[in-house]
Protein backbone atom coordinates (compact mmCIF):
# COMPACT_ATOMS: atom_id res chain seq x y z
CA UNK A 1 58.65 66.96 79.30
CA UNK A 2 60.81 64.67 76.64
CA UNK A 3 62.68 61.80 78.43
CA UNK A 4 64.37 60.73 75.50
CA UNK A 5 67.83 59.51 76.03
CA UNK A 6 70.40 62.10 74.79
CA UNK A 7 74.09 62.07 74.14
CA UNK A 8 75.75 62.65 77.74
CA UNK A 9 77.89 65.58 78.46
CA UNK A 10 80.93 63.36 79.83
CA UNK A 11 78.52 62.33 82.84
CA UNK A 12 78.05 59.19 84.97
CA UNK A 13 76.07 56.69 82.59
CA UNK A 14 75.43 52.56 83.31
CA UNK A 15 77.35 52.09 85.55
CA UNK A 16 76.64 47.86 85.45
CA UNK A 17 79.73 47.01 82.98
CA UNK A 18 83.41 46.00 84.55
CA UNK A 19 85.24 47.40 80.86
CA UNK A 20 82.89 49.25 78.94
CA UNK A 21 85.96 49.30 76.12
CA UNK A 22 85.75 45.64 76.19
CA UNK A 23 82.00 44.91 75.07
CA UNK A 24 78.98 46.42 73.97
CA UNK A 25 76.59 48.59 76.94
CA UNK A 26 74.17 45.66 76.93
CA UNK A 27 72.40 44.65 80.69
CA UNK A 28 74.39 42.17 82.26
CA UNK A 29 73.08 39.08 83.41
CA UNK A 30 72.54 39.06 87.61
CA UNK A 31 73.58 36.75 89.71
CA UNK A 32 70.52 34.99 91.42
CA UNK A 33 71.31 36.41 95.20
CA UNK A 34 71.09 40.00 93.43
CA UNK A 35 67.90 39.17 91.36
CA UNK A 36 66.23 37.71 94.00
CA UNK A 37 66.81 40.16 96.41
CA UNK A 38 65.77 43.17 94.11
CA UNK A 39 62.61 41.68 93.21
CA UNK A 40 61.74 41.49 96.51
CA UNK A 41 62.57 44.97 97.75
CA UNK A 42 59.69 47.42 98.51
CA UNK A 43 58.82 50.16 98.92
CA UNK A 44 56.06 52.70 99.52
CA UNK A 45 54.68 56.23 99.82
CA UNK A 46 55.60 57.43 96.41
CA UNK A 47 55.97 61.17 95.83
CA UNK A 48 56.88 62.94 92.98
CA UNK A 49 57.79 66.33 91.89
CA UNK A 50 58.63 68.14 89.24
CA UNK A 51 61.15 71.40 88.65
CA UNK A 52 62.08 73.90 86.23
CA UNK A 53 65.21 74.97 87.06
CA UNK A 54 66.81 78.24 84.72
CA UNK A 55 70.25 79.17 85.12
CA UNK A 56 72.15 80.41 86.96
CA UNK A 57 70.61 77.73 90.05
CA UNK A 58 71.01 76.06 92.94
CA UNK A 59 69.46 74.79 96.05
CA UNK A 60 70.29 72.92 99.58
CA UNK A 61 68.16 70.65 100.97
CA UNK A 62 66.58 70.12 104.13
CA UNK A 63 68.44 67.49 106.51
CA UNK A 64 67.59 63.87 105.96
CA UNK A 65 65.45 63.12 108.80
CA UNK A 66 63.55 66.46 108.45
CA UNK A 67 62.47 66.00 105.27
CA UNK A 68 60.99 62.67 105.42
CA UNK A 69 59.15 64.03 108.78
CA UNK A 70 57.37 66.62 106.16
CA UNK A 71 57.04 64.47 103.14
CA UNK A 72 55.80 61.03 105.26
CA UNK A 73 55.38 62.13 108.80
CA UNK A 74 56.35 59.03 111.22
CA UNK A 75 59.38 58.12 109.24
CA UNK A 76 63.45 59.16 109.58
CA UNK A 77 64.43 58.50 106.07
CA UNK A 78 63.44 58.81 102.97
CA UNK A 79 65.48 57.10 99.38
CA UNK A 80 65.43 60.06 96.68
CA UNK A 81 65.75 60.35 93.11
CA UNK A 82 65.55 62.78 90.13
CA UNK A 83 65.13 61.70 86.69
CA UNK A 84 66.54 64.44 84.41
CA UNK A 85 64.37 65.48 81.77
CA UNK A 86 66.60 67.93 79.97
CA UNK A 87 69.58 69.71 80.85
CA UNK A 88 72.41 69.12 82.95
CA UNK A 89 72.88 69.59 86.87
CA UNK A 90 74.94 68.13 89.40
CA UNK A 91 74.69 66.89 92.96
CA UNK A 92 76.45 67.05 96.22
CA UNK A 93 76.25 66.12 99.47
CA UNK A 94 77.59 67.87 102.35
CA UNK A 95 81.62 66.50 102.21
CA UNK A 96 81.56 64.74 99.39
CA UNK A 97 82.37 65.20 95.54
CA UNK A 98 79.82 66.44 93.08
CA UNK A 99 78.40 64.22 90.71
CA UNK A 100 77.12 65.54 87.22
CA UNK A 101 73.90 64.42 85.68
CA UNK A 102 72.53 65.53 82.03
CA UNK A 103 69.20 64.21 79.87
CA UNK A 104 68.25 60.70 80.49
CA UNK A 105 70.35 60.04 84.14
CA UNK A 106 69.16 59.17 86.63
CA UNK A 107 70.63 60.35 90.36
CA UNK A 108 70.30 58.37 93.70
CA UNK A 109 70.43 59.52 97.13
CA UNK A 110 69.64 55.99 98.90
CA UNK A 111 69.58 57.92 102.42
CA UNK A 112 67.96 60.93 101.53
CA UNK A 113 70.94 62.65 102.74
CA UNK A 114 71.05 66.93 102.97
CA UNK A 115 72.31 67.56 99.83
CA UNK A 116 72.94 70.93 97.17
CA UNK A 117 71.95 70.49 93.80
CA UNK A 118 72.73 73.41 91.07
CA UNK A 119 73.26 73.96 87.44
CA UNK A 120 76.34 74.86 85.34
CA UNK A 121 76.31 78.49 86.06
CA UNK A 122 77.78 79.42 89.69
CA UNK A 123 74.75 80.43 92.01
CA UNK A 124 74.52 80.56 95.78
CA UNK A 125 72.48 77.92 97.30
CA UNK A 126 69.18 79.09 98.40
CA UNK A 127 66.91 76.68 100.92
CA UNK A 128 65.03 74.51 99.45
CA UNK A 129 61.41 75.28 101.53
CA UNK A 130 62.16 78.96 100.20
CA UNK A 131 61.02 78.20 96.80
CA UNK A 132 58.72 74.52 97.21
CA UNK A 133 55.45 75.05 98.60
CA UNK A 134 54.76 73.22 101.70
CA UNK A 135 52.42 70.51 101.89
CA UNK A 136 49.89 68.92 101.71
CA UNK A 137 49.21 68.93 98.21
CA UNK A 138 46.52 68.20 96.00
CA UNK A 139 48.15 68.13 92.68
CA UNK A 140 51.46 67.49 92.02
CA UNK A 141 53.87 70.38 93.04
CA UNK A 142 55.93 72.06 90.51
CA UNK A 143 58.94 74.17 91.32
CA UNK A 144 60.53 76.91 89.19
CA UNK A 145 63.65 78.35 90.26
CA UNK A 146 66.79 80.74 88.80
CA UNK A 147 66.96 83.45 86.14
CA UNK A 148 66.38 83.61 82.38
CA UNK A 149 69.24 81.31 81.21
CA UNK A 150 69.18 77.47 79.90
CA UNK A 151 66.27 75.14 82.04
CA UNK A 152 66.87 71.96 83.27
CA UNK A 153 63.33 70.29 83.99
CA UNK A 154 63.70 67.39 86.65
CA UNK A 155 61.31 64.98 88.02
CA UNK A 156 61.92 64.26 91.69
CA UNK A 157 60.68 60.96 93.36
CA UNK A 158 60.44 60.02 97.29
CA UNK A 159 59.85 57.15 98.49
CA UNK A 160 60.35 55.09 102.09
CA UNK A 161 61.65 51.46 102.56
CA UNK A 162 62.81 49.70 105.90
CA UNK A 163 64.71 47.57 103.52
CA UNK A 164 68.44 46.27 104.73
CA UNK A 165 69.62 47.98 101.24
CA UNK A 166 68.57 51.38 102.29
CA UNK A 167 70.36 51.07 105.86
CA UNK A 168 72.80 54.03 107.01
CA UNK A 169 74.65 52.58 109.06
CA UNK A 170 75.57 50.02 106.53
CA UNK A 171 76.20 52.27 103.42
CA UNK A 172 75.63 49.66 100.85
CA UNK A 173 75.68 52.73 98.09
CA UNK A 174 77.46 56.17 98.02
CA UNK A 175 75.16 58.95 99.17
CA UNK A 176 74.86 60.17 95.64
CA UNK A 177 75.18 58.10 92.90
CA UNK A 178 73.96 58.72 89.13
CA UNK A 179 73.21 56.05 86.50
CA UNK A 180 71.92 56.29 82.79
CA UNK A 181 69.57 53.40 82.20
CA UNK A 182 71.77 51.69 79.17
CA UNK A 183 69.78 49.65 76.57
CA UNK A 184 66.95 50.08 74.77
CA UNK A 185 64.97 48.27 77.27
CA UNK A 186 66.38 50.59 80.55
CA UNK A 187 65.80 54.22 78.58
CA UNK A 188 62.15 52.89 77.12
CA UNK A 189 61.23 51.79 81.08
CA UNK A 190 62.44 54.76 82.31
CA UNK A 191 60.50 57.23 79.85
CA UNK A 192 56.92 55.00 80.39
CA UNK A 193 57.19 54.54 83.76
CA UNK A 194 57.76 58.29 84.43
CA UNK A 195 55.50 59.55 81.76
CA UNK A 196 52.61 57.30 83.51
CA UNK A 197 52.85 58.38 86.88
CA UNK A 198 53.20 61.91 85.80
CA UNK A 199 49.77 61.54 84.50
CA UNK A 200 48.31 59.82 86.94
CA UNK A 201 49.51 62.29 89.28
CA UNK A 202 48.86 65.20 87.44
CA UNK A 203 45.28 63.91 86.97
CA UNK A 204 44.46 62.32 90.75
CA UNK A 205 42.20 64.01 92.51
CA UNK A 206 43.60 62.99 95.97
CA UNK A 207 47.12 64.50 94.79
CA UNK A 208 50.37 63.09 93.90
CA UNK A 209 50.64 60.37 96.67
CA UNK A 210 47.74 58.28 95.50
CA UNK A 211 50.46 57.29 92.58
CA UNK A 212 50.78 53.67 92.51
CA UNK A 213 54.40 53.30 94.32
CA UNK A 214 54.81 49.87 92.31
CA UNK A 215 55.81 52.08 89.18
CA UNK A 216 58.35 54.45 91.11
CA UNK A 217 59.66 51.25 92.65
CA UNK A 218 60.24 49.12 89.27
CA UNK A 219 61.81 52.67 87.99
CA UNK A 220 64.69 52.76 91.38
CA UNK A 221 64.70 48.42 91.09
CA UNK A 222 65.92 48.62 87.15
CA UNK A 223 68.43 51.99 87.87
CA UNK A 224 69.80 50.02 91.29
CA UNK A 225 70.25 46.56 89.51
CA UNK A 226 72.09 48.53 86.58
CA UNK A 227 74.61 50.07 89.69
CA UNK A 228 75.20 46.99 91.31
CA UNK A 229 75.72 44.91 88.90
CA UNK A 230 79.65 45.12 89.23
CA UNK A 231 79.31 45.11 93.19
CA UNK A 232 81.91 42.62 94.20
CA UNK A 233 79.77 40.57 96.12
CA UNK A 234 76.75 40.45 93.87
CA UNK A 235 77.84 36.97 93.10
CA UNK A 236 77.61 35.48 96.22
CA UNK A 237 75.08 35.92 99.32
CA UNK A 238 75.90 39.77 99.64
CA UNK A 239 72.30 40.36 101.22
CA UNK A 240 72.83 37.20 103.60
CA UNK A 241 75.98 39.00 104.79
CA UNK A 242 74.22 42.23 105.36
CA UNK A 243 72.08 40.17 107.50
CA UNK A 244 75.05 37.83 109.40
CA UNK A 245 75.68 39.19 113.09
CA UNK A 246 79.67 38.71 111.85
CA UNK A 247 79.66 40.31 108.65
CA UNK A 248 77.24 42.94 109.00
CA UNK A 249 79.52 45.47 111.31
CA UNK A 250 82.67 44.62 109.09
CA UNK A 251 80.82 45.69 105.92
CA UNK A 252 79.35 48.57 108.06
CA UNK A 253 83.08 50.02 109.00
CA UNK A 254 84.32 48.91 105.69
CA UNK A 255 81.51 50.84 103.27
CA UNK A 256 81.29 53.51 105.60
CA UNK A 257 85.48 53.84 105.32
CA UNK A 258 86.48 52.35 102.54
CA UNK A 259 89.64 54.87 102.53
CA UNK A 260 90.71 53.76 105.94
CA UNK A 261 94.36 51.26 105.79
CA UNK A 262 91.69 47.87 106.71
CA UNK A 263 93.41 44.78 107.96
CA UNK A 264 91.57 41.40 108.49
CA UNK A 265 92.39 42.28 112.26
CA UNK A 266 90.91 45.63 112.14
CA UNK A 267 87.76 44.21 110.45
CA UNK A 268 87.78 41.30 112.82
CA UNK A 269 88.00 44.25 115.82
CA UNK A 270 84.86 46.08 114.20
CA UNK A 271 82.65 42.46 114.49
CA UNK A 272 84.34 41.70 117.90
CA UNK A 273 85.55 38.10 116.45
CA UNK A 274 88.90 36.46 115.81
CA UNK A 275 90.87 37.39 112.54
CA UNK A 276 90.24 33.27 111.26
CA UNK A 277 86.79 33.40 112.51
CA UNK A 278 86.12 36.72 110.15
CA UNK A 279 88.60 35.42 107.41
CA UNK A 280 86.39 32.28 107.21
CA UNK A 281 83.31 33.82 107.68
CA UNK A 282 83.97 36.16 104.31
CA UNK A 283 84.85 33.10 102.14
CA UNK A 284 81.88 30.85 103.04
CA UNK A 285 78.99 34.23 102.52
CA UNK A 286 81.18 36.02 100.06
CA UNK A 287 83.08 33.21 98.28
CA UNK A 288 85.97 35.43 99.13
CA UNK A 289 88.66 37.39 101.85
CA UNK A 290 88.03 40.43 103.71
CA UNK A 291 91.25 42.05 101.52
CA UNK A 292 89.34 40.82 98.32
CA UNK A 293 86.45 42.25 98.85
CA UNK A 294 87.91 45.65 100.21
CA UNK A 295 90.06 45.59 96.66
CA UNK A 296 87.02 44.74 94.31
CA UNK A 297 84.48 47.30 96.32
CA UNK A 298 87.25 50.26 96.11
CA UNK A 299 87.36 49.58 92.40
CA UNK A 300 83.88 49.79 92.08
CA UNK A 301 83.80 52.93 93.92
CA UNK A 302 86.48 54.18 91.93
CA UNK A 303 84.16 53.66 88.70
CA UNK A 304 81.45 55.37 89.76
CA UNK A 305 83.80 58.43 90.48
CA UNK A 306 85.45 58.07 87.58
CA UNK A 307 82.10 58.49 85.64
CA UNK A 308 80.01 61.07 87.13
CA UNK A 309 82.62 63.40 88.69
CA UNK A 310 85.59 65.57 87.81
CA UNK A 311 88.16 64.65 90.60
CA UNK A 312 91.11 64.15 89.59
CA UNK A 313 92.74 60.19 89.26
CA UNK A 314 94.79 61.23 92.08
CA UNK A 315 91.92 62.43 94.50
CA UNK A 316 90.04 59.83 93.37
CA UNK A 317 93.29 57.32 94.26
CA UNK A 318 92.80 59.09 97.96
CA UNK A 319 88.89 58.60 98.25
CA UNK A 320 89.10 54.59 97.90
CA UNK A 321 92.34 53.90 99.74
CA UNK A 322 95.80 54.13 97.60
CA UNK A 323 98.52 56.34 98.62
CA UNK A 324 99.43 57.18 95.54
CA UNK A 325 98.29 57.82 91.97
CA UNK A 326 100.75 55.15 91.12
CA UNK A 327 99.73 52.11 93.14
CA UNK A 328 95.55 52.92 92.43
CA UNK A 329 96.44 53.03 88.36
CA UNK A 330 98.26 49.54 88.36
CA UNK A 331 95.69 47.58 90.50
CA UNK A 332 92.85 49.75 88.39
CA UNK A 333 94.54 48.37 85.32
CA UNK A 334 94.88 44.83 85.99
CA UNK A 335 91.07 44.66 86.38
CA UNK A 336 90.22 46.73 83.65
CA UNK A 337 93.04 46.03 81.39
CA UNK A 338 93.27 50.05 80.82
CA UNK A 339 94.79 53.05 83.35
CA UNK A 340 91.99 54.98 85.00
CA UNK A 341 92.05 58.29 82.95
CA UNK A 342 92.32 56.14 79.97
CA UNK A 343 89.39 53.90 81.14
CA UNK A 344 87.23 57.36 81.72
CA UNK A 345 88.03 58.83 78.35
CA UNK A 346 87.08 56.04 76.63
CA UNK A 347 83.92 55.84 78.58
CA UNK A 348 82.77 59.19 78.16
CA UNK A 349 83.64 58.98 74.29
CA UNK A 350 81.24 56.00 74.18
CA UNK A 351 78.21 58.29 76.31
């Protein structure tokens, strides 16, 4: 299957730039906190697959939990993603938005979360184990699915990590997320490292989970480092406040809400500790307030919605907190010196 990068179809893309109008799609440099904790994530138990989908298409997935206990028995979660090859699809998980992925993205589902995935056409959602064969397996499964119409070809990748990144209950990352590796480095480490541990797969006599997981892993490593580069606390010790007895809850209730009217006392209810105590807490581990950092996150969420799905600015306005359109477009232009619809035509002019 060709990986090469292709023109986007008005899709989620990088999704590591704070005004793509304002400079070139070129990696950002990390903060160190960010870096270092990315090069030391892990994880293991790679598994790939690979699908032909032809439209008209579409599929639900087994529940979280019970599709890690078939695909690496002894676990409850699993972190997914599918690379797409060619074509366009989109993804949604139960109560959320869909997000729409074409040649070259790459989608995340960090919890392995049920989820539907389909093509352009509308199809009803068949089950997922109706048309995958179970395993074990000695080579590497491929699944064809739909009618006679367009194919999208997708490589699917599993793979387990205890890491503090990859918590539920903290909800660092939406449950479905896409990003296009931007760059000439991100689309030429995408295309190798897939190609490679196709063929390895393909060719392994023990079957696709003797694939080295270090490849897989530098693969999710370059597309998560691309997605949080904008984070709002990627500057400061984000991972030492996923880890602080205080902040942890707070950013729990806060991610897992983020449309929900927060105050500092609120927050300070959630981590059972005064509203100073949390206040002061933020600014020393997030060089920041607890309002701050609920402003900056919802714009980054609002990004990522603005990219890869349709809603409207409004909805969208809803999802991360603002009453109105009104209120959402003015803070949304202050930090990106544009209004939100203009922000995402530009953006998906530039794809």
């Amino acid at each position: 299957m060709s990986l090469v990068q292709r023109p986007s179809a008005g899709h989620d893309q990088a999704t590591g730039a704070t005004d793509r109008a304002a400079r070139p799609p070129v990696p950002p440099s990390l903060p160190d906190p960010l870096e270092t904790a990315l090069q030391r994530l892990r994880l293991d138990g790679a598994i790939f697959l690979r699908a032909e989908y032809c439209e008209p298409w579409a599929y639900q997935s087994l529940p979280g939990p019970a599709t890690a206990a078939i695909l690496r028995p002894g676990t409850d979660r699993l972190v997914l993603f599918h690379v797409v090859a060619t074509g366009t699809c989109w993804v949604q998980v139960d109560g959320h938005e869909k997000h729409w992925a074409t040649a070259g993205d790459v989608v995340v589902l960090p919890y392995g979360d049920q989820h539907r995935m389909g093509g352009v056409d509308e199809s009803q959602s068949v089950p997922l184990m109706e048309i995958m064969e179970a395993p074990p397996w000695r080579q590497m499964p491929l699944i064809r699915h739909g009618r006679d119409g367009s194919k999208t070809d997708v490589v699917c990748g599993f793979l387990h990590s205890e890491d503090v990144l990859f918590d539920p209950a903290l909800r660092v990352f939406p449950p479905a997320f896409v990003v296009r590796p931007y760059g000439p480095t991100g689309a030429e480490w995408v295309q190798a490292n897939l190609a490679y541990a196709l063929a390895r797969a393909d060719a392994s006599p023990l079957g696709p989970d003797a694939v080295s997981t270090r490849l897989p892993e530098m693969l999710l490593v370059e597309v998560l480092r691309q997605h949080l580069a904008t984070a709002p606390a990627a500057d400061h010790g984000w991972l030492a406040a996923l880890h602080d007895p205080v902040l942890k809850p707070a950013l729990a209730a806060l991610h897992a809400a983020p449309e929900r009217k927060w105050t500092v006392t609120g927050l300070a209810r959630e981590a059972t500790v005064s509203r100073s105590g949390l206040d002061d807490r933020f600014r020393q581990v997030l060089g920041r307030s607890p309002i701050r950092y609920l402003s900056e996150w919802r714009m980054h969420l609002a990004e990522e919605l603005l990219s890869s799905t349709d809603l409207s600015v409004a909805a969208i306005a809803r999802r991360v907190g603002y009453d109105g359109e009104e209120a959402f477009s003015r803070a949304f232009r202050r930090g990106h010196g544009k209004s939100p619809g203009g922000w995402r035509t530009q953006h998906r002019l530039r794809s």
